[in-house]
C-alpha atoms as a PDB file:
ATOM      1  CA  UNK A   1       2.880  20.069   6.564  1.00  0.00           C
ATOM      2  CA  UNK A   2       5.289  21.198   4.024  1.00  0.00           C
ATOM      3  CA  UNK A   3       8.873  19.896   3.419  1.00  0.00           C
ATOM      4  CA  UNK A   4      11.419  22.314   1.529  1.00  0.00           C
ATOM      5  CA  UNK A   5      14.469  20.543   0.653  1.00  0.00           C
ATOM      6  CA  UNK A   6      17.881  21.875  -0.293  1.00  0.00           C
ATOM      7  CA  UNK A   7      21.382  21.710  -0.673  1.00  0.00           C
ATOM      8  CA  UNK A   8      21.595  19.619  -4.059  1.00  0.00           C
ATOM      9  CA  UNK A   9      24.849  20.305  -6.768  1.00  0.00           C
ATOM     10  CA  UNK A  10      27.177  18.656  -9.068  1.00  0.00           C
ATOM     11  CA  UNK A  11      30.316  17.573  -6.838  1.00  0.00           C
ATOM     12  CA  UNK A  12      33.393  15.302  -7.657  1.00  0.00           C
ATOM     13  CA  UNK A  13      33.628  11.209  -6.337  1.00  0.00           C
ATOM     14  CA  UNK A  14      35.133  11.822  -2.963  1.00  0.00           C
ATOM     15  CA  UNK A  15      33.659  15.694  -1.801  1.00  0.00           C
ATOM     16  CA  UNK A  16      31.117  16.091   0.453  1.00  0.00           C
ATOM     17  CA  UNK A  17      27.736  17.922   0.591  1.00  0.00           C
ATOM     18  CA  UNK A  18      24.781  18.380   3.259  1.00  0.00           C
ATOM     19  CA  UNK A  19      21.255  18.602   1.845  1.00  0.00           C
ATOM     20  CA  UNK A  20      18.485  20.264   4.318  1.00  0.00           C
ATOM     21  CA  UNK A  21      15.083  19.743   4.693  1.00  0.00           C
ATOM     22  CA  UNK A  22      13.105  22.814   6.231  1.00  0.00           C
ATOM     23  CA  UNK A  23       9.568  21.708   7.884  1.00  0.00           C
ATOM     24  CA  UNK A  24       6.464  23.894   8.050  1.00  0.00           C
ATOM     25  CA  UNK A  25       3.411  23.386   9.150  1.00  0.00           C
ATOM     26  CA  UNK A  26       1.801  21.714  11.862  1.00  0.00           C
ATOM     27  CA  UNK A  27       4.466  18.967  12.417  1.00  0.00           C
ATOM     28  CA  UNK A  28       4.713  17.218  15.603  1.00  0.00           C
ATOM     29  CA  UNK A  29       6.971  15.009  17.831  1.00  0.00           C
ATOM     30  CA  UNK A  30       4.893  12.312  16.566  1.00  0.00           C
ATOM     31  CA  UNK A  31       6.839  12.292  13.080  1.00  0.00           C
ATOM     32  CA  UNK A  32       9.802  10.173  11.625  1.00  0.00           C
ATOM     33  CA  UNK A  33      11.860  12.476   9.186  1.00  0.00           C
ATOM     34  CA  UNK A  34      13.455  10.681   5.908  1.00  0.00           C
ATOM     35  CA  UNK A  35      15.378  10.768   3.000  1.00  0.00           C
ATOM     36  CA  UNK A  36      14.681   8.920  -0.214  1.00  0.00           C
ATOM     37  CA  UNK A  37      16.725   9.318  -3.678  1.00  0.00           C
ATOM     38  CA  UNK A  38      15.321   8.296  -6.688  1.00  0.00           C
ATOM     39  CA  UNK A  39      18.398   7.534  -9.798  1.00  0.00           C
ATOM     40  CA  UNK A  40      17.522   8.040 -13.121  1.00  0.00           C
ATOM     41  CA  UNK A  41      15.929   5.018 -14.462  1.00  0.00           C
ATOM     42  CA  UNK A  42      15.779   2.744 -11.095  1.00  0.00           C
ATOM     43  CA  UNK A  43      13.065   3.041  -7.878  1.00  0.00           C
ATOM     44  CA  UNK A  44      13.428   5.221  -5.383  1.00  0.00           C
ATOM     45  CA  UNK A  45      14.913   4.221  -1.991  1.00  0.00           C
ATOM     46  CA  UNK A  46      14.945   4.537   1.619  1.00  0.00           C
ATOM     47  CA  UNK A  47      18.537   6.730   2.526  1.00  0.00           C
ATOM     48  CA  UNK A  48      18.351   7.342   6.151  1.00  0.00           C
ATOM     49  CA  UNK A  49      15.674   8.310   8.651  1.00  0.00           C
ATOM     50  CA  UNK A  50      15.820   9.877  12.190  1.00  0.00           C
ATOM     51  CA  UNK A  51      13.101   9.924  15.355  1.00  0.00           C
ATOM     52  CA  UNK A  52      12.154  13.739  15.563  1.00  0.00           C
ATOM     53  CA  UNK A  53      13.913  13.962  19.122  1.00  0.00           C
ATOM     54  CA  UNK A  54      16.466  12.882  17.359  1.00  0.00           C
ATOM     55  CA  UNK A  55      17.290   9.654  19.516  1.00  0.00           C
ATOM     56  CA  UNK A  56      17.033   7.572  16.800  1.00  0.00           C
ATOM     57  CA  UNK A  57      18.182   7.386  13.017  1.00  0.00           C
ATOM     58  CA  UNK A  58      18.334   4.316  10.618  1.00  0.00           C
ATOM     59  CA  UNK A  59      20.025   3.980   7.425  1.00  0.00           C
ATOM     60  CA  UNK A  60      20.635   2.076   4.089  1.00  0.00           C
ATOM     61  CA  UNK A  61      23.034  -0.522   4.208  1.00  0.00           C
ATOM     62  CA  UNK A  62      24.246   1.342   0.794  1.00  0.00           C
ATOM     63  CA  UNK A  63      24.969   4.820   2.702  1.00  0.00           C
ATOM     64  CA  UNK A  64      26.134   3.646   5.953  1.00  0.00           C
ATOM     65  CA  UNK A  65      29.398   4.755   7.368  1.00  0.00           C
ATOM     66  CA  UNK A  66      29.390   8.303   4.481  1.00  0.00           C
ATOM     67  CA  UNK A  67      25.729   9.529   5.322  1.00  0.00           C
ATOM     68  CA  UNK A  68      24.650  10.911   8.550  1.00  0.00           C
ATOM     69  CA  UNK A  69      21.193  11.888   9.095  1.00  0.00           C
ATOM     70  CA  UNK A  70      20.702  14.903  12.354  1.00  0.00           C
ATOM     71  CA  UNK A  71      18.098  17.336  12.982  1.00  0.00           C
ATOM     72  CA  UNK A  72      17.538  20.586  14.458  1.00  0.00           C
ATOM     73  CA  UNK A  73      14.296  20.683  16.304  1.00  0.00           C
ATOM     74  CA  UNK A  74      14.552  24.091  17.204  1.00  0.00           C
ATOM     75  CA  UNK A  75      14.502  24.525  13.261  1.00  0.00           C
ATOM     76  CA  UNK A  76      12.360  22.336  12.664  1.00  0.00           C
ATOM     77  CA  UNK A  77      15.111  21.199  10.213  1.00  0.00           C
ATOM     78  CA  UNK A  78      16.725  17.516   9.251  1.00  0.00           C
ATOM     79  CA  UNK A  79      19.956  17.251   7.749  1.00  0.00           C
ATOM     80  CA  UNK A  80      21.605  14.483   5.442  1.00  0.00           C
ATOM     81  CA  UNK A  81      25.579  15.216   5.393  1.00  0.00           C
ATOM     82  CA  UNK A  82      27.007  12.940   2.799  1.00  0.00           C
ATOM     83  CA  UNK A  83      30.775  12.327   2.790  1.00  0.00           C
ATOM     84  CA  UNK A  84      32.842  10.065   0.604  1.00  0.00           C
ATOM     85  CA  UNK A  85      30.507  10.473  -2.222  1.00  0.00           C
ATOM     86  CA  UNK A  86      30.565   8.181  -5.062  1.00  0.00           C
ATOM     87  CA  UNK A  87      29.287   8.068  -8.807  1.00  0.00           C
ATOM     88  CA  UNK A  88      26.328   5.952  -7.722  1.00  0.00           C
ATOM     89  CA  UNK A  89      25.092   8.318  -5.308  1.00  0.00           C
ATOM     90  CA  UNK A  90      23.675  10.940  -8.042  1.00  0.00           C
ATOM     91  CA  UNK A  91      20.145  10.734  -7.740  1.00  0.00           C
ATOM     92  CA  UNK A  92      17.473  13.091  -6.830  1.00  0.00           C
ATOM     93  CA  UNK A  93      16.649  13.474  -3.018  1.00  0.00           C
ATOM     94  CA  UNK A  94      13.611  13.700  -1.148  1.00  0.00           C
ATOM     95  CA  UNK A  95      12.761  14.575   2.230  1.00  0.00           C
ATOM     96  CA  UNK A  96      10.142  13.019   3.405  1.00  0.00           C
ATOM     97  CA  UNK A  97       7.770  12.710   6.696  1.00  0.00           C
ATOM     98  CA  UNK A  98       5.366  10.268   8.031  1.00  0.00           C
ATOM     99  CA  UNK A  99       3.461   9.626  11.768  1.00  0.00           C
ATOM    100  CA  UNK A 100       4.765   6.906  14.234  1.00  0.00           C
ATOM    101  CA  UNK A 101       6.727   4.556  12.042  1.00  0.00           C
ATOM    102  CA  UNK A 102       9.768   4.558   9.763  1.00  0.00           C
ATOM    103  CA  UNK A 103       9.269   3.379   6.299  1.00  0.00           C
ATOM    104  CA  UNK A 104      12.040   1.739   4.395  1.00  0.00           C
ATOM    105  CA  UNK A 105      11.897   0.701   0.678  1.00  0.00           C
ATOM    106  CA  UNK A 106      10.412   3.242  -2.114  1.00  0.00           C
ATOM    107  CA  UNK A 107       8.212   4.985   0.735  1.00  0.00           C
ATOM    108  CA  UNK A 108       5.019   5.083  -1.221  1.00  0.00           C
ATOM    109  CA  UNK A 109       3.031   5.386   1.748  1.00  0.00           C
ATOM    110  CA  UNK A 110       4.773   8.498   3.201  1.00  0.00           C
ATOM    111  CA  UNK A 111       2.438  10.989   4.825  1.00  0.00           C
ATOM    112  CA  UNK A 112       4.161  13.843   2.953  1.00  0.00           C
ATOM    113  CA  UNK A 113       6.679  14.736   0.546  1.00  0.00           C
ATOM    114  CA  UNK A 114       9.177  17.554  -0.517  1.00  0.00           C
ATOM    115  CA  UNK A 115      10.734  18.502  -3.843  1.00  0.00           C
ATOM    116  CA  UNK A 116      12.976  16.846  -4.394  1.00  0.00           C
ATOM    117  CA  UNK A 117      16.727  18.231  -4.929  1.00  0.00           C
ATOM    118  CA  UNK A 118      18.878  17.018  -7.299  1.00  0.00           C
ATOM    119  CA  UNK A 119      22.731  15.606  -6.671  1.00  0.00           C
ATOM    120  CA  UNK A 120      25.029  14.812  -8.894  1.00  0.00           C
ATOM    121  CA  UNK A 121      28.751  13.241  -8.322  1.00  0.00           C
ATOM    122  CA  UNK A 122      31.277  13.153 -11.226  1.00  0.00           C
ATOM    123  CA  UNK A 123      34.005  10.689 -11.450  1.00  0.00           C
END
């Protein structure tokens, strides 16, 4: 499986931006599709992850109510549209992919990873 993410950019506080993540590969229903940013100097974290039907998305209490996670099976694409964004949000993000469950905190068991794709919000 291979994960291509895009989208990144330098924005202002307030704009919006939608990153992608393009998945190759022999993925199946059986995955749960995420997003993890890692700041410079702090852990990465759990952002937002969705069911691939697409029934079902979590997210960080942090991005909850700007970030919306959707997907495109026919694309075999997910999509992260962040809105309201703030100075704290800059941070590289991952997509990310693992079998049967979500995984919240710094994901270090995730069955794959993309390159990451790098975001940053002036004030």
């Amino acid at each position: 499986v291979q994960l291509q993410a895009s989208g990144g950019g330098l924005v202002q506080a307030g704009d919006s931006l939608r990153l992608s993540c393009a998945a190759s590969g022999r993925i199946s229903s059986h995955y749960y599709m995420h997003w993890f940013r890692q700041a410079p100097g702090k852990e990465r974290e759990f952002v937002a992850a969705i069911s691939w039907s697409g029934d079902y998305t979590w997210d960080a209490d942090s991005v909850r109510g700007r970030f919306t996670i959707s997907g495109d099976g026919a694309k075999n694409t997910v999509y992260l549209q962040m809105n309201s964004l703030k100075p704290e949000d800059t941070a590289v993000y991952y997509c990310a992919a693992n079998r049967f469950v979500v995984v919240r905190g710094t994901g270090s068991v995730m069955d794959y990873w993309g390159k990451g794709t790098l975001v940053t919000v002036s004030s």
